[in-house]
C-alpha atoms as a PDB file:
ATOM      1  CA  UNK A   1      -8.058   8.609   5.820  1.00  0.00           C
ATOM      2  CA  UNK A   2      -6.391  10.713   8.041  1.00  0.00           C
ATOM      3  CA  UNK A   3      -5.014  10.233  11.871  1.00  0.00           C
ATOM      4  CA  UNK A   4      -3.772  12.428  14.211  1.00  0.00           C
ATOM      5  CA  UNK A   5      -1.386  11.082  16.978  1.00  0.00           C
ATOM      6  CA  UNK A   6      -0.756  13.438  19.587  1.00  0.00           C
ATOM      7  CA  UNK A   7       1.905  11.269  22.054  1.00  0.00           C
ATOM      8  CA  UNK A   8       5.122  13.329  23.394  1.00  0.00           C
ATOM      9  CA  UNK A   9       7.290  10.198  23.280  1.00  0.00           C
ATOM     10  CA  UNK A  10       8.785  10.924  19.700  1.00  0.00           C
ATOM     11  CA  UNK A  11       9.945   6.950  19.596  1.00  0.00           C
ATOM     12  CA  UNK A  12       6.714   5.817  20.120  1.00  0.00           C
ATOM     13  CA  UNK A  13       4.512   8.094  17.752  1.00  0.00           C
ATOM     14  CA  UNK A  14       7.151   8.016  15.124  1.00  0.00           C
ATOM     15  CA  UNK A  15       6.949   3.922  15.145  1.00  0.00           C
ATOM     16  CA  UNK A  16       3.057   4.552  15.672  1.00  0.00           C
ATOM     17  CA  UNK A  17       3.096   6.641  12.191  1.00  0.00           C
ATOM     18  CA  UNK A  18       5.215   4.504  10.152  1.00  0.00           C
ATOM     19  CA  UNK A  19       3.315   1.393  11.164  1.00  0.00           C
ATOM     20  CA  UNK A  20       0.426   3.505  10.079  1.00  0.00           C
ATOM     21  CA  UNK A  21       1.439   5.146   6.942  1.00  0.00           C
ATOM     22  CA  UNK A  22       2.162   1.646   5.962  1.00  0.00           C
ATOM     23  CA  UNK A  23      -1.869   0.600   6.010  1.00  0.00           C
ATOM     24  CA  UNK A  24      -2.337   3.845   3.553  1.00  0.00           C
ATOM     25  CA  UNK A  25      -3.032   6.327   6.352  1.00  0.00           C
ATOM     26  CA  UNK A  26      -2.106   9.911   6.375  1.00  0.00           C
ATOM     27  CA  UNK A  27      -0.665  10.677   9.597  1.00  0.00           C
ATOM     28  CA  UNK A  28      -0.104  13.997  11.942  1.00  0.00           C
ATOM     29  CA  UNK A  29       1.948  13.883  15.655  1.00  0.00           C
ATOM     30  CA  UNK A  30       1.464  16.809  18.113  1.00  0.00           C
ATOM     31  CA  UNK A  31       3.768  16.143  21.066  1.00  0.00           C
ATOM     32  CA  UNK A  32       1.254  18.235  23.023  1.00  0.00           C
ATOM     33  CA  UNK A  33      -2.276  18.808  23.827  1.00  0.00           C
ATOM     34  CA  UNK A  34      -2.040  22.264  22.112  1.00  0.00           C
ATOM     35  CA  UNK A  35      -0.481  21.821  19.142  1.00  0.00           C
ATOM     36  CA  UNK A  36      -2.968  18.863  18.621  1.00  0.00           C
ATOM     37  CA  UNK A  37      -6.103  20.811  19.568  1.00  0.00           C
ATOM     38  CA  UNK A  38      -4.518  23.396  16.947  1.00  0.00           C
ATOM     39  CA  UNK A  39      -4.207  20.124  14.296  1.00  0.00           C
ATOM     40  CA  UNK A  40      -7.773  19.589  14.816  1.00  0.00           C
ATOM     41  CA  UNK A  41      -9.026  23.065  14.468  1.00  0.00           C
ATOM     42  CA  UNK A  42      -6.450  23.336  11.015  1.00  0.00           C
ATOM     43  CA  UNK A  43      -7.762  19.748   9.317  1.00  0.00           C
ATOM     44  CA  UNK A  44     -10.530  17.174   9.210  1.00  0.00           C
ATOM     45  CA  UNK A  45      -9.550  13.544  11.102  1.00  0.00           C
ATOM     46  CA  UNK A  46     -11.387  10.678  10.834  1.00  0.00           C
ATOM     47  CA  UNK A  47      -9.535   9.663  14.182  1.00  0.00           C
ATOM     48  CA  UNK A  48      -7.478  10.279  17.019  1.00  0.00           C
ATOM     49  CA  UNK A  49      -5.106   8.936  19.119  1.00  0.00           C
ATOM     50  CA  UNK A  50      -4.453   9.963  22.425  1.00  0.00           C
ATOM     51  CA  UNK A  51      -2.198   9.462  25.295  1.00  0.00           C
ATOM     52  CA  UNK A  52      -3.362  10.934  28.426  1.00  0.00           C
ATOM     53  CA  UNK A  53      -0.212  11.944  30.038  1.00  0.00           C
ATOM     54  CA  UNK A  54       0.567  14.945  27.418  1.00  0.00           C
ATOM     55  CA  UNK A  55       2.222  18.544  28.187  1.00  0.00           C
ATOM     56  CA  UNK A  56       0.203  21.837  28.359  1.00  0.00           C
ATOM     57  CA  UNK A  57      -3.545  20.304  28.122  1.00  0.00           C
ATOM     58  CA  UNK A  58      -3.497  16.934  28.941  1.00  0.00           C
ATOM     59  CA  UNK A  59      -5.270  13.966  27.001  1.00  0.00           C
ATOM     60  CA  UNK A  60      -8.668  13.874  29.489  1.00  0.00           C
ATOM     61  CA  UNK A  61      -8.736  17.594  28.752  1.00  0.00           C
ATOM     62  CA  UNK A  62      -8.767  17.708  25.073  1.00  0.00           C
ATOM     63  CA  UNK A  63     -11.312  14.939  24.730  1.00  0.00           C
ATOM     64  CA  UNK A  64     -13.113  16.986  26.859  1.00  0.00           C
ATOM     65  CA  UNK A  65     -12.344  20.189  24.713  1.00  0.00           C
ATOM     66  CA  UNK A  66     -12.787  17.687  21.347  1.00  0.00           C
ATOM     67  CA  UNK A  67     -16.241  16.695  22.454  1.00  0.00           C
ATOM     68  CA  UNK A  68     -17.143  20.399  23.894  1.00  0.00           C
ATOM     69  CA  UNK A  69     -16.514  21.741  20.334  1.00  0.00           C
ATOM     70  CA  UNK A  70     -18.820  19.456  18.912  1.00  0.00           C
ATOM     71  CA  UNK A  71     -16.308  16.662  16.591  1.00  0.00           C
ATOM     72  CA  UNK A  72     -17.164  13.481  16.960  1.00  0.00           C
ATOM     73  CA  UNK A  73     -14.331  12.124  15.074  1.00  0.00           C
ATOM     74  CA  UNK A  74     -13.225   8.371  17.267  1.00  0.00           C
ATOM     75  CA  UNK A  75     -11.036   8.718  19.863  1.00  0.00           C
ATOM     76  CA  UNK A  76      -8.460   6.063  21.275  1.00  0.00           C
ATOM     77  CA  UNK A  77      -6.779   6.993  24.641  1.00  0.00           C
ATOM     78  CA  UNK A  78      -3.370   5.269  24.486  1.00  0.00           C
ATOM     79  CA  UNK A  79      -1.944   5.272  28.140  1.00  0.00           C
ATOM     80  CA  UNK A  80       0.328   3.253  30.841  1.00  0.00           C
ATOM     81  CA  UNK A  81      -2.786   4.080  33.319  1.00  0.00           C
ATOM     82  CA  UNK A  82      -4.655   0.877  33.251  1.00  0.00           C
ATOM     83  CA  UNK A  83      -6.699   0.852  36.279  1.00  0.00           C
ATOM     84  CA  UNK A  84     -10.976   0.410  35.932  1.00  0.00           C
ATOM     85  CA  UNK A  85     -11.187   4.333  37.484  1.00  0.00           C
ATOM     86  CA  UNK A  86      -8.564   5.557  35.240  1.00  0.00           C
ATOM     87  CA  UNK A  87     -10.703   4.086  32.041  1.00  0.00           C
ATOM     88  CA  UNK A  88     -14.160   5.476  33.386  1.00  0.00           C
ATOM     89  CA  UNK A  89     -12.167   8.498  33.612  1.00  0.00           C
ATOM     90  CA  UNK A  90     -10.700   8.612  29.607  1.00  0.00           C
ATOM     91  CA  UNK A  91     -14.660   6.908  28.779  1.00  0.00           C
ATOM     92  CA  UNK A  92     -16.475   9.681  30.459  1.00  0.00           C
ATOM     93  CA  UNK A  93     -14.406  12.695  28.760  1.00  0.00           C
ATOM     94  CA  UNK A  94     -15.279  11.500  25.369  1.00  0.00           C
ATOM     95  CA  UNK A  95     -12.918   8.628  24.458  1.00  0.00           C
ATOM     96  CA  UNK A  96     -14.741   5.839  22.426  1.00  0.00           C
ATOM     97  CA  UNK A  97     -11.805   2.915  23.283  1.00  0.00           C
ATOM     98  CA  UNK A  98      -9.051   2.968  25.490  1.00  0.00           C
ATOM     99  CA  UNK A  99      -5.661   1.030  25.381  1.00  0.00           C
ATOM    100  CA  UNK A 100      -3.460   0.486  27.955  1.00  0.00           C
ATOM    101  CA  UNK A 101       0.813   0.811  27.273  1.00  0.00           C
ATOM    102  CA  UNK A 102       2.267  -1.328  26.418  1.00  0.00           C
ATOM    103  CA  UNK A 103       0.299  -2.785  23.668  1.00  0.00           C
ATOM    104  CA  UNK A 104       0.758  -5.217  20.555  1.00  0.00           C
ATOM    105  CA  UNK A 105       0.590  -2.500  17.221  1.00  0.00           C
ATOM    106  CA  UNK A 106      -1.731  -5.413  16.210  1.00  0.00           C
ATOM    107  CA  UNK A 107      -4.549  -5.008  18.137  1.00  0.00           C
ATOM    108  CA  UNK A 108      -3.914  -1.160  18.103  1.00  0.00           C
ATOM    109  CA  UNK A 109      -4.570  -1.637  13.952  1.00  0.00           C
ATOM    110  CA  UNK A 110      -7.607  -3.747  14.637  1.00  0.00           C
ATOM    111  CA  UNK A 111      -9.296  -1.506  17.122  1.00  0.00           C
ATOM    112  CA  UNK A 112      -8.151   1.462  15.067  1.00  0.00           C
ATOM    113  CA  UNK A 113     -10.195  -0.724  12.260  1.00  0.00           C
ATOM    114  CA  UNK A 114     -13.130  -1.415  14.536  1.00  0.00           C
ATOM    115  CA  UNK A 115     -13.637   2.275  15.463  1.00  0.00           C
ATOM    116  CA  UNK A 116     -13.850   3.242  11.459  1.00  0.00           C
ATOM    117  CA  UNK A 117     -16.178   1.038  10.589  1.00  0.00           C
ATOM    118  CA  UNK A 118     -18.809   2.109  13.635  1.00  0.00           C
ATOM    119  CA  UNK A 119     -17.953   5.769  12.821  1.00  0.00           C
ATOM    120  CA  UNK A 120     -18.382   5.308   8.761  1.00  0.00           C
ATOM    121  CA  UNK A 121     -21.678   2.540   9.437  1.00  0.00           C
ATOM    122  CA  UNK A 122     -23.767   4.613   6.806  1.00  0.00           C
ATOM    123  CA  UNK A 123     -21.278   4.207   3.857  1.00  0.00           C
ATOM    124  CA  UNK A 124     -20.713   1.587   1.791  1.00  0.00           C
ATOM    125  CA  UNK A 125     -18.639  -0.922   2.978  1.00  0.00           C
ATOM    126  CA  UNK A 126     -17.023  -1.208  -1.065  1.00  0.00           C
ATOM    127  CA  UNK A 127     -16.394   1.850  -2.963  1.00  0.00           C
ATOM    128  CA  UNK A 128     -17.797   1.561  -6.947  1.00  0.00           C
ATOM    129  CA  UNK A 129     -17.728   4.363  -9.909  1.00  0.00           C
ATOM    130  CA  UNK A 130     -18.510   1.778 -13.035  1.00  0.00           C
ATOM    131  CA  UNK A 131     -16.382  -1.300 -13.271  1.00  0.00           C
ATOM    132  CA  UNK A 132     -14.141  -0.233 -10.354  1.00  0.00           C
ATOM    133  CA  UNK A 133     -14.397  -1.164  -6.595  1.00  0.00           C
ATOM    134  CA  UNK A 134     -12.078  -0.373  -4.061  1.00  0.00           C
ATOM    135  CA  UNK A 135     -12.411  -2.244  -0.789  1.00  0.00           C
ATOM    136  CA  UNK A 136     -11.503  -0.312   1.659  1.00  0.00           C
ATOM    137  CA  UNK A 137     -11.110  -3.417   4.666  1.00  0.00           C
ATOM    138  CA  UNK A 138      -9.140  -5.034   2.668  1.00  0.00           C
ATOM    139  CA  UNK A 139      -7.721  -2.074   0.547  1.00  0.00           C
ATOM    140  CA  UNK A 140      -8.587  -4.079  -2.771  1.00  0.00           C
ATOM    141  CA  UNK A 141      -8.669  -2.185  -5.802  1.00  0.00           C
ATOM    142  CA  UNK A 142     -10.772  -3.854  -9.112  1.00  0.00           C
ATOM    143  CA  UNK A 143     -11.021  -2.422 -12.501  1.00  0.00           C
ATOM    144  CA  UNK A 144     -13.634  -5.772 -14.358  1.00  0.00           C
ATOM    145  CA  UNK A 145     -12.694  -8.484 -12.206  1.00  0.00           C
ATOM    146  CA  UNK A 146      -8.944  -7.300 -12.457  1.00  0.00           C
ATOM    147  CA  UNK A 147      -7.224  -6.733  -9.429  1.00  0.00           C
ATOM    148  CA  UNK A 148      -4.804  -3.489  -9.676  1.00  0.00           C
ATOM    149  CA  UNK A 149      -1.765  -2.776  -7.476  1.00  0.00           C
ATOM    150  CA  UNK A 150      -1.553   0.840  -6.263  1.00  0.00           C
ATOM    151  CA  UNK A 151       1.055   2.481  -4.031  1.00  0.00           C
ATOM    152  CA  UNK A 152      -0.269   3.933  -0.762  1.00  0.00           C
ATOM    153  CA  UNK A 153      -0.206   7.044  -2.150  1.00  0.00           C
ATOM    154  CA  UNK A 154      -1.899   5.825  -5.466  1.00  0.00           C
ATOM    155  CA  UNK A 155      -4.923   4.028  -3.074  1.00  0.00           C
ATOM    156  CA  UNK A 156      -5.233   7.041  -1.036  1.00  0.00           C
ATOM    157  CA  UNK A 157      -5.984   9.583  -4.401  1.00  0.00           C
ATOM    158  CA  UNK A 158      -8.125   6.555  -5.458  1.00  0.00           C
ATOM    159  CA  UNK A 159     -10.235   6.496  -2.531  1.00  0.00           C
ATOM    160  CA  UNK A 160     -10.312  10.099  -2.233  1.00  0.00           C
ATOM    161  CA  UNK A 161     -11.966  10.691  -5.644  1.00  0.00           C
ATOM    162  CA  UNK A 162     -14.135   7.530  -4.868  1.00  0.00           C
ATOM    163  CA  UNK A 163     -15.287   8.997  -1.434  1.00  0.00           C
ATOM    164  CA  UNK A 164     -16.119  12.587  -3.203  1.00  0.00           C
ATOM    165  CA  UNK A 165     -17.501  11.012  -6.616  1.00  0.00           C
ATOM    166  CA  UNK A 166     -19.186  14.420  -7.451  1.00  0.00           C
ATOM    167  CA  UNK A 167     -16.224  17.041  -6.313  1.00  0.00           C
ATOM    168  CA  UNK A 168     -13.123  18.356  -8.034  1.00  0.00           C
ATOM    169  CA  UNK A 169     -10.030  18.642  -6.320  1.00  0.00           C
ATOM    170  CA  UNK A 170      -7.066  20.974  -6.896  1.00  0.00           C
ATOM    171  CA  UNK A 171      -3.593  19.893  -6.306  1.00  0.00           C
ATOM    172  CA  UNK A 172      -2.998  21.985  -2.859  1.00  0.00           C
ATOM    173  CA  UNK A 173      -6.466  20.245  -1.850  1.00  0.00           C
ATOM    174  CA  UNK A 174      -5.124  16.661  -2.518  1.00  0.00           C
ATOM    175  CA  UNK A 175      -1.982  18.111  -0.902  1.00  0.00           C
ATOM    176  CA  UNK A 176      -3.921  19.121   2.087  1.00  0.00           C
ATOM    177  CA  UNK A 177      -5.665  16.217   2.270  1.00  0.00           C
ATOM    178  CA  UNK A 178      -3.670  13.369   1.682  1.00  0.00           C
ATOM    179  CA  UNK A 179      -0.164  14.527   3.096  1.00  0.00           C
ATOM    180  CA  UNK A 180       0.950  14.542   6.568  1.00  0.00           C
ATOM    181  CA  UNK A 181       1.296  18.282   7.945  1.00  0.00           C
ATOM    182  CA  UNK A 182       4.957  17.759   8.409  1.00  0.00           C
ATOM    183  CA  UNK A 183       5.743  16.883   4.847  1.00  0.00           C
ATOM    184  CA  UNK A 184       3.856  18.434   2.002  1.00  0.00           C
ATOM    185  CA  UNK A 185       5.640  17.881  -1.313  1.00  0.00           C
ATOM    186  CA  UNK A 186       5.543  20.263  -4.193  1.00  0.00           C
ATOM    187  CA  UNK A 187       2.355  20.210  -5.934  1.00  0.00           C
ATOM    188  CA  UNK A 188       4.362  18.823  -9.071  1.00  0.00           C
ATOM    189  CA  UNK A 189       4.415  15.646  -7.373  1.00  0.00           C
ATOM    190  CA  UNK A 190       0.334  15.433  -7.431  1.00  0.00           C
ATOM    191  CA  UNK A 191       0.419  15.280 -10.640  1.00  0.00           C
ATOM    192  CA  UNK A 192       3.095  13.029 -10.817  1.00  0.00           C
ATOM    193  CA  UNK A 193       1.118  10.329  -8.864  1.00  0.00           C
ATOM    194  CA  UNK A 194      -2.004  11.113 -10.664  1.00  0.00           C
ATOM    195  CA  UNK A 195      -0.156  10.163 -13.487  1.00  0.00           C
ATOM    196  CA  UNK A 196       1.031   6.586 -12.330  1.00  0.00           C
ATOM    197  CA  UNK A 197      -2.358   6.210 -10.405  1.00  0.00           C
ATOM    198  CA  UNK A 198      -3.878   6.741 -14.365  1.00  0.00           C
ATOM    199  CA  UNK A 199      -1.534   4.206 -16.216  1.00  0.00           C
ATOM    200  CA  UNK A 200      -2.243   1.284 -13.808  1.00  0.00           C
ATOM    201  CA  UNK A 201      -6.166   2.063 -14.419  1.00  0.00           C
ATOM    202  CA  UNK A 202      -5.362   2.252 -18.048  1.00  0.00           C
ATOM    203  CA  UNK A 203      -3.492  -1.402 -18.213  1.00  0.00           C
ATOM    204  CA  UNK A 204      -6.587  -2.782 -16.198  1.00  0.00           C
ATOM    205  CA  UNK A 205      -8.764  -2.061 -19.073  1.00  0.00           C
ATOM    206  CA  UNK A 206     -10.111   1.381 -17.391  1.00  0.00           C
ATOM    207  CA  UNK A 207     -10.900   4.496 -19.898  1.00  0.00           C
ATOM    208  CA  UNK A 208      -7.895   6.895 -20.150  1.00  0.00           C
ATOM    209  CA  UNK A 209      -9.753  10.030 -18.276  1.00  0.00           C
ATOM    210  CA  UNK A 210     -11.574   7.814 -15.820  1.00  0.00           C
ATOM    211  CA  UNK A 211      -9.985  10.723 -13.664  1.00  0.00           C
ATOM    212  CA  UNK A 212     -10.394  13.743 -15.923  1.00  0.00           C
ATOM    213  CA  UNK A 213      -7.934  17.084 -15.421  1.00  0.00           C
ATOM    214  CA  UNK A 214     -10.615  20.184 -15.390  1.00  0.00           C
ATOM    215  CA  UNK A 215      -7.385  22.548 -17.041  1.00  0.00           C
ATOM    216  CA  UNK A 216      -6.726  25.622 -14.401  1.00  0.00           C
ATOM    217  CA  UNK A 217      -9.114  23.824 -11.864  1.00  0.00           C
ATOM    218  CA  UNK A 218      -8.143  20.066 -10.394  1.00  0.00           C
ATOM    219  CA  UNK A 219      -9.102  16.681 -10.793  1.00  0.00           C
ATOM    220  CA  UNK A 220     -12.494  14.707 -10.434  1.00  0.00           C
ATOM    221  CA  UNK A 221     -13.819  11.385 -12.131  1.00  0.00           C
ATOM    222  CA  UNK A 222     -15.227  11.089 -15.117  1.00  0.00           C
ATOM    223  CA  UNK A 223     -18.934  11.710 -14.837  1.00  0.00           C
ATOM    224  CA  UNK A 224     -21.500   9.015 -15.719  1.00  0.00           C
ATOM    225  CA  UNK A 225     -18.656   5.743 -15.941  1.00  0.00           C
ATOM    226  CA  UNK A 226     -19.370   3.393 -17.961  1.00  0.00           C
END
């Protein structure tokens, strides 16, 4: 899943995306309202965070903007503001929680956690294609009863392919997709991680092209698992 923070205080959204990348998120900074509200238009987020107090459109402004274009993606106002007018303020422009500065980075996670499951309420709470299930709460990954241990990186193609069981993906779409906007690698390195993300499958007892290469095309799972 992918986040966008757009904070201007580098130490705090740089700590904010490590802390992040660490729970298997792909993350994006804008240290302004513009070059986030350019972020959003460029790539698909399944969530925002937001500090009010940004340079050149300020946070009540894009959520404003945000909800005026018509996402609906969550949005979590981070912000030293804490006062009841200043939250029916960040509420009534479009933000679904709001957390005041300074704050633990644990209950940031949980409400971060909180906000994905209301906005993804119509999926299944475990992902399946055969014998594997990937939990995304817990970020579990089971191939028959055995539990597998995936990089973040390794989870993230995982749950990508799980979450689009019936597309194909090419390498500068997993690129685009799972890879911050700051650090694309080379698209050898796809198919680097597609190839470690295959082995572990294989060990748990999973066919060899449970994620088949279409040659010239991309990627996709193996139709009709067993």
């Amino acid at each position: 899943m992918r986040i966008l923070i757009a904070e201007d205080d580098e130490h705090i959204s740089e700590s904010l995306k490590e802390a992040l990348c660490h729970q298997k998120y792909v993350v994006d900074i804008a240290s302004d309202g513009q070059l986030a509200w350019e972020f959003v238009e460029a790539f698909t987020y399944d969530l925002i965070l937001l500090d009010v107090m940004l340079p050149k459109l300020d946070g009540i402004g894009f959520c404003q903007k945000i909800r005026a274009h018509g996402y609906h993606m969550p949005i979590l106002m981070l912000t030293a503001k804490g006062t009841l007018d200043d939250k029916i303020l960040g509420l009534d422009a479009g933000a679904d929680d709001y957390l005041v500065k300074p704050f633990k980075l644990k209950e940031l996670e949980a409400r971060i956690r909180a906000l994905m499951r209301r906005s993804s309420a119509t999926l299944p709470p475990i992902l399946k294609w055969g014998n594997l299930q990937l939990n995304p709460n817990t970020c579990e990954v089971i191939y028959d009863n055995k539990p597998i241990n995936l990089t973040p990186k390794e989870y993230s193609l995982l749950a990508l392919f799980l979450r689009n069981s019936n597309r194909m993906f090419s390498r500068s779409a997993i690129i685009e997709q799972l890879w911050s906007f700051e650090e694309p690698p080379r698209e050898e390195t796809v198919k680097m991680h597609i190839k470690s993300l295959r082995h572990k499958l294989r060990l748990a007892g999973a066919p060899e092209d449970l994620i088949e290469t279409v040659y010239g095309l991309g990627y996709r799972l193996k139709q009709n698992p067993l």
